[in-house]
Protein backbone atom coordinates (compact mmCIF):
# COMPACT_ATOMS: atom_id res chain seq x y z
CA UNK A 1 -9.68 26.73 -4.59
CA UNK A 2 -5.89 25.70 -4.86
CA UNK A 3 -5.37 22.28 -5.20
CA UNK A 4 -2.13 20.30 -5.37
CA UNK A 5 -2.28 16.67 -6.72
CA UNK A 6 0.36 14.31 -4.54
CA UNK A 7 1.13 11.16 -6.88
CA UNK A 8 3.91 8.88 -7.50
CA UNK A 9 4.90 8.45 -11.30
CA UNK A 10 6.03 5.68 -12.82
CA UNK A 11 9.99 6.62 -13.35
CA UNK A 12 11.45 6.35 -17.22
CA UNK A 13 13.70 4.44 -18.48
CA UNK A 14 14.23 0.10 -17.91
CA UNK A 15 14.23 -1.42 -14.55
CA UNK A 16 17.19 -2.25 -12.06
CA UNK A 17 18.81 -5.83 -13.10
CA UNK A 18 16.54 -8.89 -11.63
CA UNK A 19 13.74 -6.77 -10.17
CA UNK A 20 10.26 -8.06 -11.14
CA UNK A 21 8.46 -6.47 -14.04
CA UNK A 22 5.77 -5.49 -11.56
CA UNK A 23 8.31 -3.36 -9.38
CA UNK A 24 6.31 0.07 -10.61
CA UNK A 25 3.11 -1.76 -11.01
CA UNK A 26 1.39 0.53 -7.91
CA UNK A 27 2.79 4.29 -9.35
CA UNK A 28 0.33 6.36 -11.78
CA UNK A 29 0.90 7.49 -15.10
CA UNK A 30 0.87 10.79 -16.91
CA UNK A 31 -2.30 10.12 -18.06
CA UNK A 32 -4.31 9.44 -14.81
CA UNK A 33 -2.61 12.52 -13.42
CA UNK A 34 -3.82 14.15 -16.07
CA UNK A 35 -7.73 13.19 -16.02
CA UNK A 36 -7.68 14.15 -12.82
CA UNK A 37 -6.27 17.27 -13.30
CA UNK A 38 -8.78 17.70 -15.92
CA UNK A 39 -11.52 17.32 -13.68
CA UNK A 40 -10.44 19.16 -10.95
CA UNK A 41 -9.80 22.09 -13.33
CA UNK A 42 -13.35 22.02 -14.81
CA UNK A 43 -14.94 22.14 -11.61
CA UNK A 44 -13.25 25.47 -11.37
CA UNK A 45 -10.20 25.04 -9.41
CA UNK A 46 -6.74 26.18 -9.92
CA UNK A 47 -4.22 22.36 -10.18
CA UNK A 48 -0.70 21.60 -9.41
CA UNK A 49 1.03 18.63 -9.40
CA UNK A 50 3.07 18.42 -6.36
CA UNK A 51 4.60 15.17 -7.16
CA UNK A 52 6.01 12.96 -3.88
CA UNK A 53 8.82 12.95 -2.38
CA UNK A 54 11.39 16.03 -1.66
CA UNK A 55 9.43 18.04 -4.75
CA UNK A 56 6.40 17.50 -2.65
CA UNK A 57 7.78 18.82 0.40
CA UNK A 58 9.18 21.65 -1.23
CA UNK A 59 6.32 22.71 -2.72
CA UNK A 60 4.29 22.55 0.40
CA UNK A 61 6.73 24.48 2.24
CA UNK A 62 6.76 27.23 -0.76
CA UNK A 63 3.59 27.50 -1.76
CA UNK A 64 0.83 25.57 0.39
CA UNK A 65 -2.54 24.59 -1.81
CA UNK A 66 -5.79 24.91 -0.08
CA UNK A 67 -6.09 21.25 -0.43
CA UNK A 68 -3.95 18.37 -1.22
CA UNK A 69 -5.49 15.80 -3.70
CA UNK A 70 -3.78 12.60 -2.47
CA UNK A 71 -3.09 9.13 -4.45
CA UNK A 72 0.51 8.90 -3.83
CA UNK A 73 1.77 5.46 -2.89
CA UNK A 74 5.03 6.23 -1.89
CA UNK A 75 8.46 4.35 -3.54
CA UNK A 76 10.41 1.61 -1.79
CA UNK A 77 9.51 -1.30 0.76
CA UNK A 78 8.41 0.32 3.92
CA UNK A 79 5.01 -0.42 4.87
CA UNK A 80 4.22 2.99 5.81
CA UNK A 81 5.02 4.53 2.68
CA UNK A 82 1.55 5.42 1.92
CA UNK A 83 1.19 7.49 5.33
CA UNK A 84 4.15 9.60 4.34
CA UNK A 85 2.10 12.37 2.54
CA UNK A 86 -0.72 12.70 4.91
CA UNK A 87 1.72 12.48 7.49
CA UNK A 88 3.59 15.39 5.93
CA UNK A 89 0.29 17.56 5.44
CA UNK A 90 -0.52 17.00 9.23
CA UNK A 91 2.46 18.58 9.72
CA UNK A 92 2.22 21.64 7.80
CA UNK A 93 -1.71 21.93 8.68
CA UNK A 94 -2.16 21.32 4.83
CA UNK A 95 -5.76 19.97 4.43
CA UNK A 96 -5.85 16.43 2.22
CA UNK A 97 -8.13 14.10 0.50
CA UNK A 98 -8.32 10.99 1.97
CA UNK A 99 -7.28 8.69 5.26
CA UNK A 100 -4.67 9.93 7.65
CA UNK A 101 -1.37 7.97 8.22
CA UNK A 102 -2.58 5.50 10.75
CA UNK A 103 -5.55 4.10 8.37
CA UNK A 104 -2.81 3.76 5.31
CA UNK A 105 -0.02 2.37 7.32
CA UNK A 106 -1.85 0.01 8.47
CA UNK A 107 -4.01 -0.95 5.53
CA UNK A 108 -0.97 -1.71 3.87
CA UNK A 109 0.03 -4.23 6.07
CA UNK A 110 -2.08 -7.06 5.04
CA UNK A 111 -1.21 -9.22 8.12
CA UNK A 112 -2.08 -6.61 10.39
CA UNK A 113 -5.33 -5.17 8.68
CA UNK A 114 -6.57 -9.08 8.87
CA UNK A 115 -5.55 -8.91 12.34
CA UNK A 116 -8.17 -5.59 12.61
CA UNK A 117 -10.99 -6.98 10.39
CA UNK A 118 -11.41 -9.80 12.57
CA UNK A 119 -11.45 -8.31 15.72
CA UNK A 120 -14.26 -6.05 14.32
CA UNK A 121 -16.38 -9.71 13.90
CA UNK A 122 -15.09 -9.82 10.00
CA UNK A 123 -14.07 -13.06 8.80
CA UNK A 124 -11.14 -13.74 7.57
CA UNK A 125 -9.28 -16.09 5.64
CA UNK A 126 -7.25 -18.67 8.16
CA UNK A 127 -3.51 -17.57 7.71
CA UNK A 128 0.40 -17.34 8.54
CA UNK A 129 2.73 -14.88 8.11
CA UNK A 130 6.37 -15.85 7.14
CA UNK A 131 9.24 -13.12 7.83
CA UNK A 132 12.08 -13.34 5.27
CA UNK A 133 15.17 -15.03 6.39
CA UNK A 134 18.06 -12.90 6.25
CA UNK A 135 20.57 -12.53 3.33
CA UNK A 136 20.37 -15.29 0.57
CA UNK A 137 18.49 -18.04 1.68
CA UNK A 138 19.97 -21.03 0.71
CA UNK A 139 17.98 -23.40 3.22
CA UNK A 140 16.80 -26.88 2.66
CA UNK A 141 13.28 -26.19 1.21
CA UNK A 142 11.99 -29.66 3.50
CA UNK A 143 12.00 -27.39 5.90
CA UNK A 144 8.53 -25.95 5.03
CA UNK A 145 7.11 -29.03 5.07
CA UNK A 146 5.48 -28.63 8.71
CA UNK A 147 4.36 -25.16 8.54
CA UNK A 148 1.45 -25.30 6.82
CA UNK A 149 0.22 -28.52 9.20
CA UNK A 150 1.23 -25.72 12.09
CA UNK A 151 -0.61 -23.13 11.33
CA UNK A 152 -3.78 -25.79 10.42
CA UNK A 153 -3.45 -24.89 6.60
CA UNK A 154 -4.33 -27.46 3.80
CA UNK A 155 -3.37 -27.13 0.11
CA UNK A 156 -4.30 -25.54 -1.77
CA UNK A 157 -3.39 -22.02 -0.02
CA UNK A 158 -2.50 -18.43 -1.51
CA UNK A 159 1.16 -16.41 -0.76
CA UNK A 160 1.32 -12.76 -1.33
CA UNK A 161 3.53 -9.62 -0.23
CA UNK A 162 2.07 -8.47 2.97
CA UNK A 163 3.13 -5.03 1.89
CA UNK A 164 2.41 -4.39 -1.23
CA UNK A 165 -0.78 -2.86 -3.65
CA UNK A 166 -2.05 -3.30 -7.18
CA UNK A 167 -1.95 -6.90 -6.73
CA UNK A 168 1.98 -7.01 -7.13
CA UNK A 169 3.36 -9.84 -6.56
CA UNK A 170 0.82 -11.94 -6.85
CA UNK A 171 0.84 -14.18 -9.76
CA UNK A 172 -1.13 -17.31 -11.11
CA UNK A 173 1.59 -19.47 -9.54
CA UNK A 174 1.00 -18.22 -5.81
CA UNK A 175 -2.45 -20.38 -5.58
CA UNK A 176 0.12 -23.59 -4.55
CA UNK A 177 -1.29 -26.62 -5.12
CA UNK A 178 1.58 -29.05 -3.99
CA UNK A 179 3.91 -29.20 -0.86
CA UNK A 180 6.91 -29.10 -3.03
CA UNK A 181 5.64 -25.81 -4.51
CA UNK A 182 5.60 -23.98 -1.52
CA UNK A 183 8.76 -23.16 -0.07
CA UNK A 184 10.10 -22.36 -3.67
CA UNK A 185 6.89 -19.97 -4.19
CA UNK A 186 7.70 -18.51 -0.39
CA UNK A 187 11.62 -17.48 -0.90
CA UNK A 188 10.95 -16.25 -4.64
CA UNK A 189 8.30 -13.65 -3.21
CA UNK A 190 11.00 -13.02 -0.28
CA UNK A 191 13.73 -12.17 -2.64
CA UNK A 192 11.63 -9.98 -5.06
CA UNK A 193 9.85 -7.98 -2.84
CA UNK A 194 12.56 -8.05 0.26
CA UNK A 195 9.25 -7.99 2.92
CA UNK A 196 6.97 -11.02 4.55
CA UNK A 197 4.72 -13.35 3.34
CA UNK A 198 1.29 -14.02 3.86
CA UNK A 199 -0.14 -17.57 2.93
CA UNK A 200 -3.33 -17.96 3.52
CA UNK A 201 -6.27 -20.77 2.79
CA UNK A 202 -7.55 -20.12 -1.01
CA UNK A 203 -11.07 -19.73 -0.50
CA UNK A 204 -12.72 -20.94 -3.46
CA UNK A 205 -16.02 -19.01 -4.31
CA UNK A 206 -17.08 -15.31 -6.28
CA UNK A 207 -14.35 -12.63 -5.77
CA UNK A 208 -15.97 -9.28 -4.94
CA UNK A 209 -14.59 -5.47 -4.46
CA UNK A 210 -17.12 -3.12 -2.98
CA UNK A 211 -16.44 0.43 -3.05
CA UNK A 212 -17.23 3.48 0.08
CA UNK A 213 -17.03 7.18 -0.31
CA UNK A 214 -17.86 9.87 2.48
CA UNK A 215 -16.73 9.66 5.97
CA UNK A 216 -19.81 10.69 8.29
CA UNK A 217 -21.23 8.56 7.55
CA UNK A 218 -19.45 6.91 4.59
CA UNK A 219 -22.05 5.20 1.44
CA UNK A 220 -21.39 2.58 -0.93
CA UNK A 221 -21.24 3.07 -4.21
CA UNK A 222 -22.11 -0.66 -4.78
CA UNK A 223 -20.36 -4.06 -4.95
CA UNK A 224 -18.79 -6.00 -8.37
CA UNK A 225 -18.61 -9.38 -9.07
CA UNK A 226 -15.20 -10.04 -10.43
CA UNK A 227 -16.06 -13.11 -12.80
CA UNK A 228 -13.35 -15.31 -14.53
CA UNK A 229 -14.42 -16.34 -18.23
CA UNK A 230 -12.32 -19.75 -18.26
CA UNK A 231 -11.23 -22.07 -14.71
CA UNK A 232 -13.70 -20.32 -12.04
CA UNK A 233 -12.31 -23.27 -9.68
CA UNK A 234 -9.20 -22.10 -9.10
CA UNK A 235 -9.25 -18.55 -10.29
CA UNK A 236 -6.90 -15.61 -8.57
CA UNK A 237 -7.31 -11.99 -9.35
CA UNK A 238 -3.55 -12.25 -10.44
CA UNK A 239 -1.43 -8.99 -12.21
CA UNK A 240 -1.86 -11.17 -15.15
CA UNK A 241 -5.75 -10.95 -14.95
CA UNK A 242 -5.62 -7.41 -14.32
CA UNK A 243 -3.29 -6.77 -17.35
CA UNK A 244 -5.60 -8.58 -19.62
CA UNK A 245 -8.48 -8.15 -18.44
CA UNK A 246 -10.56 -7.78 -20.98
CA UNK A 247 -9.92 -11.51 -22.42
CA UNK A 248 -9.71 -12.94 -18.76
CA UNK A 249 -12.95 -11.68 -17.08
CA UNK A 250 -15.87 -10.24 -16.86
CA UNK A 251 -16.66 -6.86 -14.25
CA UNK A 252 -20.13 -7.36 -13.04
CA UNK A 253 -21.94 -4.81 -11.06
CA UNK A 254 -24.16 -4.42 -8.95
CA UNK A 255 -22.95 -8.14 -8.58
CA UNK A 256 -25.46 -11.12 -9.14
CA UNK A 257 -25.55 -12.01 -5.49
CA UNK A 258 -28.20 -13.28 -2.98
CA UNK A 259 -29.42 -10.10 -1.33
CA UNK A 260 -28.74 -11.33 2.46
CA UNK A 261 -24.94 -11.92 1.32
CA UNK A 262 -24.64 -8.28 -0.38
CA UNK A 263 -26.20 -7.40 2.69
CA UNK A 264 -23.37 -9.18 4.69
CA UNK A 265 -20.32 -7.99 2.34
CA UNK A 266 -21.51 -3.97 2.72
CA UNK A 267 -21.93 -4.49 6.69
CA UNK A 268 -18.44 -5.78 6.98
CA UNK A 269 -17.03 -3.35 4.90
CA UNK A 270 -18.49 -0.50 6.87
CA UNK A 271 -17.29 -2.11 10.08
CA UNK A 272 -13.76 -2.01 8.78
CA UNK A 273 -14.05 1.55 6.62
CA UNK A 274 -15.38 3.04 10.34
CA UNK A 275 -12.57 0.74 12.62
CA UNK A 276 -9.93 1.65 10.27
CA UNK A 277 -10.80 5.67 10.16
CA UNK A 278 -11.04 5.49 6.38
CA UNK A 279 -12.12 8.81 4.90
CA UNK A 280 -13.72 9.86 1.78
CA UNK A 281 -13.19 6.63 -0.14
CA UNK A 282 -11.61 3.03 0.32
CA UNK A 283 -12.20 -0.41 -1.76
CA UNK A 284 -12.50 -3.47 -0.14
CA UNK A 285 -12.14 -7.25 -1.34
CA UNK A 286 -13.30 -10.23 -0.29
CA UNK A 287 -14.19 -13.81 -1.53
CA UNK A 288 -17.92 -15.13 -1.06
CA UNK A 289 -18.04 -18.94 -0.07
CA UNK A 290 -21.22 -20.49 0.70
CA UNK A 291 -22.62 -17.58 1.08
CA UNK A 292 -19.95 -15.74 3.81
CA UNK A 293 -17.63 -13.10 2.79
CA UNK A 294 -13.66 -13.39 3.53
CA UNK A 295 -12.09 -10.23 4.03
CA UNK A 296 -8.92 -10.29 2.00
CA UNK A 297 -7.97 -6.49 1.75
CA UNK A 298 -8.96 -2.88 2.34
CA UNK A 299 -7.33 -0.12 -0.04
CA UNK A 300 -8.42 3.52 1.09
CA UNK A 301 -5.92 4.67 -1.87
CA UNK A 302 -7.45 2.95 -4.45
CA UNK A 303 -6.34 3.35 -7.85
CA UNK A 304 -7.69 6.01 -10.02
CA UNK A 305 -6.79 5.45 -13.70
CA UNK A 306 -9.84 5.60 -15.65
CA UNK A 307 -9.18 3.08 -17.43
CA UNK A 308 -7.85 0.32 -15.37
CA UNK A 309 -8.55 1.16 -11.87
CA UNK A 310 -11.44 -1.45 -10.47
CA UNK A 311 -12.91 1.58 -8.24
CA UNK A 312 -13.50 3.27 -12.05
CA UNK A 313 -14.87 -0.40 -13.43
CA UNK A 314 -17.28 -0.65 -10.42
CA UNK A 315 -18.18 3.55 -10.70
CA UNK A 316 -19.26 2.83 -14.84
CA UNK A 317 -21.11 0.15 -14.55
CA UNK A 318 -23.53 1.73 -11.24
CA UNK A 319 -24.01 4.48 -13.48
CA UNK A 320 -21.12 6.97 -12.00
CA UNK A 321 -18.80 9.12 -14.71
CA UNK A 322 -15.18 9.20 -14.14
CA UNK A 323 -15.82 12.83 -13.35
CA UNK A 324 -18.87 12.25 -10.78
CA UNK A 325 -16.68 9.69 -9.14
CA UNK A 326 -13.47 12.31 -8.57
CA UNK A 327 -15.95 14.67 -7.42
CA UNK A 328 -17.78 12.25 -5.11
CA UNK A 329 -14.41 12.15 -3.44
CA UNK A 330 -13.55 15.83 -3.65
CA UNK A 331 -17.06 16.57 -1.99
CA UNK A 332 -16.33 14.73 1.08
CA UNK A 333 -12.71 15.64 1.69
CA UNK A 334 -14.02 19.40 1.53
CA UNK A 335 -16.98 19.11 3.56
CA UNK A 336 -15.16 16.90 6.20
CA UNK A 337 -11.69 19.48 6.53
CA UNK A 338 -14.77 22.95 6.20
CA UNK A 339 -13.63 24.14 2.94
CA UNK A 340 -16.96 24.22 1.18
C-alpha cells in the first residue's frame, strides 16, 4: 500500500521577536517523522512524506496515496487547524488515519469540548472562558477582581489557551494563587497566544491520561498515573514538566488506582471518544479527586514521538512497542476505510 505521512515540522532557524519559546512546541521533528516512516516501511508499505500545507495539497492532487497517515497539527491560531487535512482528504476521497474535521475542530477548542463532555454526564472542572480584548490591552487590572466571584470560582484556579496542544502555554505560573495574579496571568496568555482563555478551578488530586485505539468499538490501551516527585499539592502538568520530565515525575501505568475509579475514568472516556466521533486513537486527561475524574482534555492527534509523546510513555510501560502501537493505529484506520 501507498502511504503518505501528513505532519507539520518544526520550521529552522530562531523565532519571530517576542513570541514564546513554546510557539512550535505542538509541530514534529525529523526524527518522529522518521520512526514512523520506519515502521510503516517495515510493515511493507511504500512512504511519503506529504508534509502540510500547499506541499500537501499538491501532492494529493499529483499523486494520491492509498492512505494518508495523519499527525499534522496545522500552523497558526485558528482553532480548526487540525481539521484542515482531513478536511482536505474528504475532499479528494483520499482515505486517512484518524478523526474527521468535526472531532479535531472541536477537540481543540477546550471550552467547547468541556461544553460536550458534560453534556455526555462527564464531569468537568467548574470554569470561564475570557475572550481577548482587542488591540493592546492596557486596562486597569482591578477590573478582574469580580470575575472569578461571577463565575463562582475560588483561588486557587488554572488559565490556559483554549486553543492550543502540547500543553503550550501552560506554565507553572498559570495555577494562580492570588487575586492580584490573575488578571496579569490572563492578558500575558492573551498577548502570546492572540486566542481566549480558559480558567478553570485547579482540582487538586492524581493527574491521569488514558489512551483509546479502534473505532467500532474503540479499546483502551490502559490509563497512567502522571506522578510529581516533589510538591504533589499543587502540581500542574506544565511544558516545564514535560521538558524535564525525567527529574520532575514519575509515568506510572497501569496507574495505582482504586479499581471502581479506573472503572469510572475508562467509562467517561469512551462516552466522549464515541460523542466526539474519535477514530482509531485519542488520549484523554483528567484529574482524580476523591475518587471522581475531571475531564480536562481529549487529544485524538496525540503526539507520536517515541520518545516524548505520553501516548508512547503509557504504550511502554502496558507492554506495547513503539512499532505495535503505530500499527495498532494503522490496523484500525484500514479496517474502518476497507483497505485490508
Amino acid at each position: 500500500m501507498r502511504i503518505g505521512i501528513a505532519c507539520t515540522l518544526k520550521p529552522d532557524g530562531p523565532l519571530p521577536p517576542g513570541a514564546p519559546d513554546d510557539l512550535h512546541e505542538e509541530f514534529d521533528s525529523p526524527a518522529t517523522v522518521k520512526a514512523i516512516a520506519d515502521v510503516l516501511t517495515s510493515l511493507g508499505h511504500t512512504v511519503a512524506v506529504l508534509g502540510d500545507g500547499r506541499a500537501l495539497v499538491d501532492s494529493l492532487l499529483k499523486a494520491p496515496p492509498d492512505l494518508v497517515f495523519n499527525f499534522a497539527e496545522g500552523s497558526g491560531v485558528s482553532r480548526s487547524r487540525e481539521a484542515r487535512v482531513p478536511a482536505v482528504c474528504e475532499m479528494l476521497g483520499v482515505p486517512y488515519t484518524g478523526s474527521d474535521p468535526f472531532a479535531l475542530a472541536v477537540a481543540l477548542d477546550k471550552d467547547a469540548t468541556r461544553r460536550l463532555a458534560e453534556s455526555y454526564g462527564l464531569t468537568v472542572p467548574k470554569g470561564i472562558t475570557l475572550a481577548p480584548v482587542v488591540g493592546e490591552y492596557d486596562g486597569d487590572f482591578a477590573e478582574f477582581a469580580p470575575i472569578l466571584e461571577d463565575a463562582g470560582l475560588t483561588l486557587p484556579v488554572i488559565a490556559k489557551p483554549t486553543c492550543e496542544g502540547s500543553s503550550k502555554g501552560i506554565r507553572g505560573k498559570c495555577l494562580i494563587t492570588s487575586a492580584a495574579e490573575f488578571g496579569p496571568a490572563v492578558v500575558e496568555l492573551w498577548r502570546n497566544y492572540r486566542q481566549p482563555v480558559l480558567v478553570e478551578e485547579y482540582i487538586a488530586g492524581d493527574e491521569v491520561t488514558i489512551g483509546l485505539y479502534g473505532s467500532d468499538p474503540p479499546q483502551s490501551l490502559g490509563v497512567m498515573q502522571i506522578v510529581p516527585k516533589q510538591s504533589p499539592e499543587s502540581f500542574v502538568y506544565s511544558l516545564e514538566v514535560k521538558r524535564n520530565w525525567a527529574d520532575a515525575v514519575d509515568y506510572v501505568a497501569p496507574a495505582k488506582l482504586p479499581r471502581e475509579v479506573l472503572h469510572a475514568i475508562e467509562a467517561d472516556a469512551m462516552a466522549l471518544y464515541a460523542g466526539l466521533g474519535c477514530r482509531d486513537v485519542a488520549r484523554l486527561d483528567f484529574r482524580v479527586r476523591d475518587g471522581v475524574p475531571y475531564f480536562l482534555e481529549v487529544n485524538p492527534l496525540p503526539g507520536l514521538n517515541p520518545d516524548s509523546g505520553d501516548l508512547c510513555y503509557l504504550a511502554y510501560r502496558m507492554g506495547l512497542t513503539y512499532p505495535e502501537l503505530v500499527g495498532l493505529i494503522l490496523d484500525s484506520a484500514t479496517a474502518r476505510c476497507g483497505l485490508v
